[in-house]
C-alpha atoms as a PDB file:
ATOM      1  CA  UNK A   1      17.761 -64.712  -7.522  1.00  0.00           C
ATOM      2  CA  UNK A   2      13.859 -65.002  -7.366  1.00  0.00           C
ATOM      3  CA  UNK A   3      12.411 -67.662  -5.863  1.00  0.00           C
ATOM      4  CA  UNK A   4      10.770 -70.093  -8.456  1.00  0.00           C
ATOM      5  CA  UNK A   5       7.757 -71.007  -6.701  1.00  0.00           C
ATOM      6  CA  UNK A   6       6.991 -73.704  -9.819  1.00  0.00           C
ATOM      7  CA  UNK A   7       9.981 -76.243  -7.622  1.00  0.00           C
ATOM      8  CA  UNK A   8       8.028 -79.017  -5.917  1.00  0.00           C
ATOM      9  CA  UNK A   9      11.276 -81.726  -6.139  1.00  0.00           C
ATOM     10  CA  UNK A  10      15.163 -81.680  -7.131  1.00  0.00           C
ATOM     11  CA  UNK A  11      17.228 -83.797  -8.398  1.00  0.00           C
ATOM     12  CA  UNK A  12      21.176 -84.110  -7.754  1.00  0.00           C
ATOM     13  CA  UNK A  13      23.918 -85.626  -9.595  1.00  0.00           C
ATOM     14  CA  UNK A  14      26.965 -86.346  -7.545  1.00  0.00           C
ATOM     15  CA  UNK A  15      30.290 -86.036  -8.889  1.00  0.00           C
ATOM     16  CA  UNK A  16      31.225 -82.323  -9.430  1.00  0.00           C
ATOM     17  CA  UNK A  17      27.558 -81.224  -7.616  1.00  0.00           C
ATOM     18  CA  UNK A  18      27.728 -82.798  -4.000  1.00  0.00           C
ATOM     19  CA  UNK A  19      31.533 -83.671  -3.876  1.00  0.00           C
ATOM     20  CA  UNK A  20      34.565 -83.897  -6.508  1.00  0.00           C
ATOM     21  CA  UNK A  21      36.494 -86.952  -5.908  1.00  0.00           C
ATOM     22  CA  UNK A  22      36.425 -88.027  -1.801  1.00  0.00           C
ATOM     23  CA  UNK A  23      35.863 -84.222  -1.140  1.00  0.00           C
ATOM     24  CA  UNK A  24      31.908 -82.457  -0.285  1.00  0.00           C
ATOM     25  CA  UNK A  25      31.657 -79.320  -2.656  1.00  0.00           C
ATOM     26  CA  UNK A  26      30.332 -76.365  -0.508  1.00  0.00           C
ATOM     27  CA  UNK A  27      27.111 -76.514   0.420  1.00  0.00           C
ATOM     28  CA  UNK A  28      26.431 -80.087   0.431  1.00  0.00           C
ATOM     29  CA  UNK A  29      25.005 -79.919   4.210  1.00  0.00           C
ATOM     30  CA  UNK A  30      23.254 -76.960   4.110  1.00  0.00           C
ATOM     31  CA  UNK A  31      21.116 -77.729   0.762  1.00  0.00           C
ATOM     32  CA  UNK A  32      20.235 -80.978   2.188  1.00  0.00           C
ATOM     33  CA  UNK A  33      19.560 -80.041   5.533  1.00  0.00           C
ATOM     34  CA  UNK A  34      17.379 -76.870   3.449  1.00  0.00           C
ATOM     35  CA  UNK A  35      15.543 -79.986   1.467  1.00  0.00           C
ATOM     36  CA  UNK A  36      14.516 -82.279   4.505  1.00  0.00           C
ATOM     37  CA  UNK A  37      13.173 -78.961   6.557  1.00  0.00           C
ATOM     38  CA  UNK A  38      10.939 -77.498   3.928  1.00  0.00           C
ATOM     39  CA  UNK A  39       9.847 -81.230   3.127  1.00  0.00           C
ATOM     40  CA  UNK A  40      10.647 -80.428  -0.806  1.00  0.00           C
ATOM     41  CA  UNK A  41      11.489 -84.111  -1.874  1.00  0.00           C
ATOM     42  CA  UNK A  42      14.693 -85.092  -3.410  1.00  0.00           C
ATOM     43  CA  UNK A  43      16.647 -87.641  -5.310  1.00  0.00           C
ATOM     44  CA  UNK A  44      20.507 -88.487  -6.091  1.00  0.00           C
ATOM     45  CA  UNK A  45      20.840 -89.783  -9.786  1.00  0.00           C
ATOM     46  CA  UNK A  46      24.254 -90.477 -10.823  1.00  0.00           C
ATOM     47  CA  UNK A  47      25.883 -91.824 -14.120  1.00  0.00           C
ATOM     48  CA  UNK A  48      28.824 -93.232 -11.456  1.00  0.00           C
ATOM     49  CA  UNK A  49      27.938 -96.937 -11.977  1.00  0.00           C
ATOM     50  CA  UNK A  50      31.191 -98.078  -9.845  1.00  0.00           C
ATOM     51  CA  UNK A  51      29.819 -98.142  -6.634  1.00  0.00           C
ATOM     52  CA  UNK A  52      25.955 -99.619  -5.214  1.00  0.00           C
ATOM     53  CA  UNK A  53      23.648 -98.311  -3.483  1.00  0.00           C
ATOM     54  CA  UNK A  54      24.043 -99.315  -0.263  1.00  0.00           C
ATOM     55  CA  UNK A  55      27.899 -97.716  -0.991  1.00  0.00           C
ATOM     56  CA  UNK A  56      26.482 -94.516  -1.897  1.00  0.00           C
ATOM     57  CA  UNK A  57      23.760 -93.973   1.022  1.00  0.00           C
ATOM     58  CA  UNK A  58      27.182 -94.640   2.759  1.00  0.00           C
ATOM     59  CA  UNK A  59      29.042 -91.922   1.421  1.00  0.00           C
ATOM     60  CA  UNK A  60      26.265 -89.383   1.857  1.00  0.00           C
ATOM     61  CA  UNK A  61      26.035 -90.165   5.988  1.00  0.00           C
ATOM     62  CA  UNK A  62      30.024 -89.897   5.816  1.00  0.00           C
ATOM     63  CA  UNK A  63      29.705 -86.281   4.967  1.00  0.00           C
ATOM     64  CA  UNK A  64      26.948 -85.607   7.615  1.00  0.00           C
ATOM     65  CA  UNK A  65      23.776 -85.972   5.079  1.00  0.00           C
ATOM     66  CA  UNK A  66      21.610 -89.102   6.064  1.00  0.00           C
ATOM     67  CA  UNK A  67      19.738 -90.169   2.594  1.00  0.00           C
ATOM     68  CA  UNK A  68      17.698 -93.632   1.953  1.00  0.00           C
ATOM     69  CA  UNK A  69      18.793 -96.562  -0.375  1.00  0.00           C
ATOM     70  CA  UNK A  70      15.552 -95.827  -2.311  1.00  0.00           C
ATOM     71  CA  UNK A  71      16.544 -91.859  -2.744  1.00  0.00           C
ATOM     72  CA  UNK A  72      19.220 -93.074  -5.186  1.00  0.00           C
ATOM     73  CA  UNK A  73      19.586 -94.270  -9.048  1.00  0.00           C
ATOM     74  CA  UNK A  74      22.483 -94.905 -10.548  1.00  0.00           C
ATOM     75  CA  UNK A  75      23.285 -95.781 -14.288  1.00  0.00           C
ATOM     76  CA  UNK A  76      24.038 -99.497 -13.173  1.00  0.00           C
ATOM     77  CA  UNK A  77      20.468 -99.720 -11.474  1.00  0.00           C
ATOM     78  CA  UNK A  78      18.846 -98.297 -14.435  1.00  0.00           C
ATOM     79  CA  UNK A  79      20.934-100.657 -16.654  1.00  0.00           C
ATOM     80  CA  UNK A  80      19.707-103.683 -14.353  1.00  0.00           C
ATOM     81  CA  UNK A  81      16.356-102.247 -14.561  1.00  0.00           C
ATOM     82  CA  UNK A  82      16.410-102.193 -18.753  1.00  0.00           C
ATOM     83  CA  UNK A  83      17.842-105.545 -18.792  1.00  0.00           C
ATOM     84  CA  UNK A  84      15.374-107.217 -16.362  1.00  0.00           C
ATOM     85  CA  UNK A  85      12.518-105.824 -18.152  1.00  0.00           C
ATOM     86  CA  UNK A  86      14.216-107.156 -21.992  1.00  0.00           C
ATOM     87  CA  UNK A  87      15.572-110.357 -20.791  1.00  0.00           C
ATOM     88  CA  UNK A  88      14.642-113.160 -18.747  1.00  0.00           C
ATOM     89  CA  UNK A  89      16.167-113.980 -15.264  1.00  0.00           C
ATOM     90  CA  UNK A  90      19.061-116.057 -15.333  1.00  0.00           C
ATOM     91  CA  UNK A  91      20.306-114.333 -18.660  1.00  0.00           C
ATOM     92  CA  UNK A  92      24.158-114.808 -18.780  1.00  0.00           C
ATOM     93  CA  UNK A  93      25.867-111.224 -18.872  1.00  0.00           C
ATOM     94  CA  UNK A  94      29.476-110.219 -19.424  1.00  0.00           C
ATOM     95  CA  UNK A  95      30.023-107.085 -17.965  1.00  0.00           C
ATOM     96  CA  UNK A  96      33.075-104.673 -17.352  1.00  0.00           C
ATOM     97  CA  UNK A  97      33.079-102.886 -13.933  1.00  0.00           C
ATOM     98  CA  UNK A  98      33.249-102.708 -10.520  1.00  0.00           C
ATOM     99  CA  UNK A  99      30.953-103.483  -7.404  1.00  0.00           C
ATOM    100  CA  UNK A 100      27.837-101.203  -8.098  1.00  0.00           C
ATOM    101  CA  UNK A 101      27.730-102.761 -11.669  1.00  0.00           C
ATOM    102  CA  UNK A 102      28.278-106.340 -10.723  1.00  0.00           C
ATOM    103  CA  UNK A 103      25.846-105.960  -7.636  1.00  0.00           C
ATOM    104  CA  UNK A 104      23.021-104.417  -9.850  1.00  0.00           C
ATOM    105  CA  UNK A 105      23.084-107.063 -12.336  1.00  0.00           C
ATOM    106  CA  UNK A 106      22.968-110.317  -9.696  1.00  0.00           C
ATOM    107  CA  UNK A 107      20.284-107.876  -7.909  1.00  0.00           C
ATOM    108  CA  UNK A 108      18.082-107.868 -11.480  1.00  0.00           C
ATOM    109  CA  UNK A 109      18.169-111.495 -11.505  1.00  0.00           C
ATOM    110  CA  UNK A 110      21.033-111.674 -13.720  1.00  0.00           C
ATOM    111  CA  UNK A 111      23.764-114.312 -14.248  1.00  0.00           C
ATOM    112  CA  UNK A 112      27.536-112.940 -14.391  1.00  0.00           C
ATOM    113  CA  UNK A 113      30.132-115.260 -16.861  1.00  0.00           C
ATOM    114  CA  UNK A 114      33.846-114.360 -17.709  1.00  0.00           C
ATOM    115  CA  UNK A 115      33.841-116.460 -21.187  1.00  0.00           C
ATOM    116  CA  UNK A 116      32.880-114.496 -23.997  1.00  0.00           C
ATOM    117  CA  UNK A 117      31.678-117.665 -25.561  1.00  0.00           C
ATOM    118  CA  UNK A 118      29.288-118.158 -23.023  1.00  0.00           C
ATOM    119  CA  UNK A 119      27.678-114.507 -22.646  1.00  0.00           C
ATOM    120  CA  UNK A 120      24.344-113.313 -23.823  1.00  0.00           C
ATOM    121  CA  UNK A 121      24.856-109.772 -23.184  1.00  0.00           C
ATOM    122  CA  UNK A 122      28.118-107.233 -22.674  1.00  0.00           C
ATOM    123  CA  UNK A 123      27.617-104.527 -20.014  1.00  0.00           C
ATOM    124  CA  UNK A 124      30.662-101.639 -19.362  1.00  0.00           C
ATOM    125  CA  UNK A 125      30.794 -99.280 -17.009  1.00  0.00           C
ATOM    126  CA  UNK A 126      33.908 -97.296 -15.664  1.00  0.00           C
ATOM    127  CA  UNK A 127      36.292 -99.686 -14.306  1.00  0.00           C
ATOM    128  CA  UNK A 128      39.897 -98.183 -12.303  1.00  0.00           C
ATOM    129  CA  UNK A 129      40.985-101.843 -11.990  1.00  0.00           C
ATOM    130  CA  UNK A 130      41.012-101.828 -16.180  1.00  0.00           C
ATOM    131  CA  UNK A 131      43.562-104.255 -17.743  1.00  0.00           C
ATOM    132  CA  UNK A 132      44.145-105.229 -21.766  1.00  0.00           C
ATOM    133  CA  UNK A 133      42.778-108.635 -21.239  1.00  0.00           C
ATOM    134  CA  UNK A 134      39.241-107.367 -19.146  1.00  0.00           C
ATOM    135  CA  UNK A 135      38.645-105.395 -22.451  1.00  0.00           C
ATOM    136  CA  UNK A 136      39.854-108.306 -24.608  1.00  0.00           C
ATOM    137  CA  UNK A 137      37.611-110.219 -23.272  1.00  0.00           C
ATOM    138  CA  UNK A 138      34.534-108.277 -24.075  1.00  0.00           C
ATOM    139  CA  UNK A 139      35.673-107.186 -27.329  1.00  0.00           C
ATOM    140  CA  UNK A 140      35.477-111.235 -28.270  1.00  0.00           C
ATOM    141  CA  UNK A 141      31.961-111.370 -26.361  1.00  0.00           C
ATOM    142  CA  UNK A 142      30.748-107.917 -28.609  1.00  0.00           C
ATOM    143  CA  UNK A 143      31.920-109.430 -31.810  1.00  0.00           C
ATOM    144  CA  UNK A 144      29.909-112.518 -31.407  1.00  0.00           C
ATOM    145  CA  UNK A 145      26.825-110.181 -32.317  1.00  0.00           C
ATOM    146  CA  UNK A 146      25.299-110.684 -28.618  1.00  0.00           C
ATOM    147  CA  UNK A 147      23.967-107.328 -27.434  1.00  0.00           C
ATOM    148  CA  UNK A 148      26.240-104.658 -25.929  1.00  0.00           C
ATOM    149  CA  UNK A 149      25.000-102.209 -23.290  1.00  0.00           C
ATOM    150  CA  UNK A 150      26.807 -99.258 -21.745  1.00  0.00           C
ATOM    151  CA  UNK A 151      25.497 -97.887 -18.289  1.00  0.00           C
ATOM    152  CA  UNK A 152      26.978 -94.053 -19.813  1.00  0.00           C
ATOM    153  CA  UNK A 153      28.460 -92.514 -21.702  1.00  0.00           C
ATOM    154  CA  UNK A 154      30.795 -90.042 -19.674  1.00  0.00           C
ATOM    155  CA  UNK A 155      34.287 -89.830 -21.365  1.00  0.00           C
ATOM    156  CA  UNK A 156      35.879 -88.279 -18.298  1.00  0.00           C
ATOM    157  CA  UNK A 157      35.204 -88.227 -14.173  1.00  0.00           C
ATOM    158  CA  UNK A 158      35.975 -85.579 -12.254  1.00  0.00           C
ATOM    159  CA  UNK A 159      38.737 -85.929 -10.069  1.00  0.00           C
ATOM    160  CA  UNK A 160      40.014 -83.621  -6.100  1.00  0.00           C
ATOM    161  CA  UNK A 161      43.441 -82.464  -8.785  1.00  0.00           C
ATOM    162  CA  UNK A 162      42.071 -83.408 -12.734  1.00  0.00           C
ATOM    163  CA  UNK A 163      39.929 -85.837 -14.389  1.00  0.00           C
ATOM    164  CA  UNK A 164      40.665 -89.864 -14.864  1.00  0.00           C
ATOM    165  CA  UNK A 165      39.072 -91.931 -17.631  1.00  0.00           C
ATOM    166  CA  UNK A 166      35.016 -92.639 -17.422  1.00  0.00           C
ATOM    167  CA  UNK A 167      33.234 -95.078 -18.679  1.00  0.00           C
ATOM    168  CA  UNK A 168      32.569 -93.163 -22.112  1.00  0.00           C
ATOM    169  CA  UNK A 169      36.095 -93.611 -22.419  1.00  0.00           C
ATOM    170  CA  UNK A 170      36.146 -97.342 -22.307  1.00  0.00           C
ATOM    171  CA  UNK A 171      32.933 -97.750 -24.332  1.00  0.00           C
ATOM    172  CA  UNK A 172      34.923 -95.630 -26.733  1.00  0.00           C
ATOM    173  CA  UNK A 173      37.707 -98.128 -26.996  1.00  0.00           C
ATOM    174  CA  UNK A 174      34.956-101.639 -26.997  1.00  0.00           C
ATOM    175  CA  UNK A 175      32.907 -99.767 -29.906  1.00  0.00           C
ATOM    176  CA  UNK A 176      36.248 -99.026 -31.651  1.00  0.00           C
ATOM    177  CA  UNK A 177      37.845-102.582 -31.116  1.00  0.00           C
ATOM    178  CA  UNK A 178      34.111-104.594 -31.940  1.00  0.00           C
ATOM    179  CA  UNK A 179      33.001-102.282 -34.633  1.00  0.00           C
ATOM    180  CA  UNK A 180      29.295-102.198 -32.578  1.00  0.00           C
ATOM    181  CA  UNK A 181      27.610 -99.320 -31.286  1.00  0.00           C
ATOM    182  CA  UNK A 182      26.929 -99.665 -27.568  1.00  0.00           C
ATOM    183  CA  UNK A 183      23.126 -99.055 -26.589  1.00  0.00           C
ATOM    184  CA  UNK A 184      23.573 -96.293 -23.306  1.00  0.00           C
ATOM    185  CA  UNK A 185      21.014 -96.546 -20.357  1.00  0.00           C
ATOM    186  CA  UNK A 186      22.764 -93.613 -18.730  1.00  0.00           C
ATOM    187  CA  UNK A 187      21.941 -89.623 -18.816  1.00  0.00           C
ATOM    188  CA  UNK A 188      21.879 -88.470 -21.359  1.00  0.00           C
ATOM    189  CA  UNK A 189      19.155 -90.953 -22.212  1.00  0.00           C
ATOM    190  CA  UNK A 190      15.727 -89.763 -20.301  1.00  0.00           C
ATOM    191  CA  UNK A 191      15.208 -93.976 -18.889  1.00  0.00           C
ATOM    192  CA  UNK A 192      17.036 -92.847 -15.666  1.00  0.00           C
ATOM    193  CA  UNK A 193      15.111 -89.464 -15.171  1.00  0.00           C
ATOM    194  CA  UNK A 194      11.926 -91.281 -15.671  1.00  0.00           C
ATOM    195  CA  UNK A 195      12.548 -93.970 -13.539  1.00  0.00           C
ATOM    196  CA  UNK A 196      13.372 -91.277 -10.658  1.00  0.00           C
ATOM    197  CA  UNK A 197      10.339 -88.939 -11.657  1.00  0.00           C
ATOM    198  CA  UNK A 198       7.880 -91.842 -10.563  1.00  0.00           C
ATOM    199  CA  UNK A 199       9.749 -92.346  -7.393  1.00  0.00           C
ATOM    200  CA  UNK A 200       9.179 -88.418  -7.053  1.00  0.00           C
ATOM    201  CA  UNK A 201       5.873 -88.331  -7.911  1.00  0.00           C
ATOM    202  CA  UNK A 202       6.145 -85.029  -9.282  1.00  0.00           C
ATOM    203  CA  UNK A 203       5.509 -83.322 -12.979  1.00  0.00           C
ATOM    204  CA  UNK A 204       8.646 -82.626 -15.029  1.00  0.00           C
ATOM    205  CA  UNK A 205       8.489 -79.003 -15.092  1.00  0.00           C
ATOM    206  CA  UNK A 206       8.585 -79.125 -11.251  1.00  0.00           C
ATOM    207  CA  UNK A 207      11.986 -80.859 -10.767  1.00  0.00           C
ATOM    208  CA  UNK A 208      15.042 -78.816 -10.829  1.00  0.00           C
ATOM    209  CA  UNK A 209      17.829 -81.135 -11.906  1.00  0.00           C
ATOM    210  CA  UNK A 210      21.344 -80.109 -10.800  1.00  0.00           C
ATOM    211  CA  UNK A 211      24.374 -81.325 -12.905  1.00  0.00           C
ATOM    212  CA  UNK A 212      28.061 -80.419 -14.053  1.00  0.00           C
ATOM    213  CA  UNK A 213      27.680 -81.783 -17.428  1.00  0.00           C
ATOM    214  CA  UNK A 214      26.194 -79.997 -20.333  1.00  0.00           C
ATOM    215  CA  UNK A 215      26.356 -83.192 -22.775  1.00  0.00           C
ATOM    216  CA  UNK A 216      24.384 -85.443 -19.875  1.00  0.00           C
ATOM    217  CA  UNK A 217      22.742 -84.185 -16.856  1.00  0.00           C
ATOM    218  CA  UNK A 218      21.841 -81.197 -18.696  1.00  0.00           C
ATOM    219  CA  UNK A 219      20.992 -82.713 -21.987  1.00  0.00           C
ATOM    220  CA  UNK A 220      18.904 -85.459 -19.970  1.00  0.00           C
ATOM    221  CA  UNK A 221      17.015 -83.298 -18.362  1.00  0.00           C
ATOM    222  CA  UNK A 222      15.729 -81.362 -21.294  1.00  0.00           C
ATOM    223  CA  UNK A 223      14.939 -84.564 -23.068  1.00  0.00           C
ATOM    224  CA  UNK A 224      13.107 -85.364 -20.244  1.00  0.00           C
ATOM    225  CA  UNK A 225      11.000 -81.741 -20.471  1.00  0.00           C
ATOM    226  CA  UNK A 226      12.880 -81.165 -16.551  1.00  0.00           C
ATOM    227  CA  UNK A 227      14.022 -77.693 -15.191  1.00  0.00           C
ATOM    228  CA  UNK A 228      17.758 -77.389 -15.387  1.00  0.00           C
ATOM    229  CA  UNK A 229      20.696 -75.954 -12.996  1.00  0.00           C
ATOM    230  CA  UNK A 230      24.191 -76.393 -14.168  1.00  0.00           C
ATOM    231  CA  UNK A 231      26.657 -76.307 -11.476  1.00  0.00           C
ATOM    232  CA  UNK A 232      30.074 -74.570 -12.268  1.00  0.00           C
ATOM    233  CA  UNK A 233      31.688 -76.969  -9.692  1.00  0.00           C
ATOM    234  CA  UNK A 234      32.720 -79.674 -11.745  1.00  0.00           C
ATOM    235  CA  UNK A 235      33.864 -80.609 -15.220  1.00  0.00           C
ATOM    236  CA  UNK A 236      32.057 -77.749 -17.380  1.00  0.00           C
ATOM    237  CA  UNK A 237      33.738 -74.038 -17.206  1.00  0.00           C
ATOM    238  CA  UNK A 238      31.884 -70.575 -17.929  1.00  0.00           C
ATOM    239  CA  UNK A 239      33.953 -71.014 -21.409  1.00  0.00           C
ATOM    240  CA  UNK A 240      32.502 -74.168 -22.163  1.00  0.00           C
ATOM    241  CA  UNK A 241      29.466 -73.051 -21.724  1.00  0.00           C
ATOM    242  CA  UNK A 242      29.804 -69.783 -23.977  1.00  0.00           C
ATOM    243  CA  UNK A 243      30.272 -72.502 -26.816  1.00  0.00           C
ATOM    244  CA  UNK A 244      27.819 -74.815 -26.344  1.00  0.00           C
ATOM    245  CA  UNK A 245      24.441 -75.882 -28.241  1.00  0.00           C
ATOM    246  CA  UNK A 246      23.688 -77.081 -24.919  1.00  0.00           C
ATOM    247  CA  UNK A 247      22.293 -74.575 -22.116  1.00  0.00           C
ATOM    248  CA  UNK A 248      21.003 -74.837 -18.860  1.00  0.00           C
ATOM    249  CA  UNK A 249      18.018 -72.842 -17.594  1.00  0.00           C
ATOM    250  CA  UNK A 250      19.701 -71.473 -14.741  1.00  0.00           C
ATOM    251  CA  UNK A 251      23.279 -71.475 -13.676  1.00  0.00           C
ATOM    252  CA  UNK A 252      24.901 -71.535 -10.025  1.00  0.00           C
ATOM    253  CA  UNK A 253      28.509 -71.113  -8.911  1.00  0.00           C
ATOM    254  CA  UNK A 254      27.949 -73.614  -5.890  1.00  0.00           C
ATOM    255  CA  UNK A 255      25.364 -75.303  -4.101  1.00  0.00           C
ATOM    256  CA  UNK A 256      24.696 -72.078  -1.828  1.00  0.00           C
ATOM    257  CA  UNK A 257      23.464 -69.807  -4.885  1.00  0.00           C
ATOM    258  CA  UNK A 258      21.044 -73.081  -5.297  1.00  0.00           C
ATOM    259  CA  UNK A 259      19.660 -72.261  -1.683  1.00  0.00           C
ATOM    260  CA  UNK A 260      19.153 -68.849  -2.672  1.00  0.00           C
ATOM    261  CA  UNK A 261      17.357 -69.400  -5.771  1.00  0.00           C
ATOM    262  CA  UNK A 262      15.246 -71.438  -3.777  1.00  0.00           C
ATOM    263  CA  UNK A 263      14.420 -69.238  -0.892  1.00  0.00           C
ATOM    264  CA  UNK A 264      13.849 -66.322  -2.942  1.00  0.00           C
ATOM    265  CA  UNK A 265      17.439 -64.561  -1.586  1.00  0.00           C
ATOM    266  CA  UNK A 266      16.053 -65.035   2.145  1.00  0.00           C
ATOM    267  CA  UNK A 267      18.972 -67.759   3.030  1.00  0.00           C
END
């Protein structure tokens, strides 16, 4: 591959680019390690909302690749960041979720309520601890006609052996249940590529954006007028993409063809 001297930033998702379930996908260390030596700037944008920030920086050092807090957006952070600029602090939210949700919201200035009689707003995310009367609950909240929110839209996550629900899944069964279309902050919605382009400081047609998903980090990017890279190392196959509406500008079987595209096949 030629190098594509036009590249001043990148931008990774996570699951099914940098690791698939608890496992680092191929490459992970090198491309980083490429990144931080050739002082090309990067950021980590994920539609995972289950986890915060903090947890994530976490899981980066644990497979040898030391990023900062403020090198990473997630759909729950972009959520928080929509809400906090729509609603004032203190704004009672009923969410569905788990830690990286729940911690972006009280970090926004946000107040978190379990009756749905009391909520102003209904956040889901993906949530492994789901139970009939969690998404009970926020079906009653939904049909009160207060505001419902989705951090994504993903319908599956990428598993070590398969896939498990995502939180497209569960929006899926709220919008079904309420009869109310949930508003997505997630890819593929361009608010989260935005709010990591001004971090970057860097014109869209300069960031590469690397992603396993034609419907979201793919589709995102485009919307957001970003150079894409699908990665075959997650949930979308070679047949998938033959099908498709949806295609990437370039297309890498692991993270190491990334590294040559970069270096111009000198790697």
């Amino acid at each position: 591959m030629q190098q594509e001297n036009s590249i001043r930033a990148v931008i990774f998702d996570l699951d099914g680019v940098v690791w698939r379930g608890n496992t680092p996908l191929p490459g992970a260390q090198d491309i980083f390690t490429y990144l931080r030596e050739n002082n090309i700037p990067f950021a980590l944008a994920t539609n995972n909302a289950t986890a915060s920030r903090e947890e994530f920086k976490q899981r980066m050092e644990d497979i040898g690749v030391p990023v900062s807090v403020e090198e990473i957006t997630t759909s729950a952070v972009a959520t928080a960041e929509y809400l906090k600029g729509e609603y004032p602090p203190g704004t009672k939210v009923i969410m569905l979720g788990e830690n990286g949700l729940m911690q972006a919201m009280l970090d926004a200035g946000l107040t978190l309520v379990e009756d749905p009689e009391e909520a102003e707003i209904a956040v889901s995310a993906m949530d492994r601890e789901l139970t009939w009367k969690k998404l009970n609950k926020m079906v009653n909240a939904i049909r009160r006609g207060i505001p419902y929110i989705a951090t994504n839209g993903d319908g599956s996550f990428p598993l070590e052996n398969g896939y498990g629900v995502g939180s497209g899944g569960i929006m899926a069964a709220l919008e079904k249940a309420s009869d109310v279309k949930a508003l997505t902050i997630g890819k593929p919605e361009p608010r989260m590529y935005e709010i990591v382009m001004k971090r970057l400081q860097a014109k869209p047609q300069s960031i590469l954006v690397l992603g396993d998903r034609l419907e979201t980090d793919i589709l995102g990017a485009i919307r957001a007028g970003m150079k894409t890279g699908l990665l075959l190392t997650g949930v979308t196959s070679r047949e998938m993409l033959e099908t498709s509406s949806i295609q990437p500008d370039l297309i890498f079987e692991d993270l190491f063809e990334v590294i040559e595209f970069l270096t111009g096949g000198r790697h």
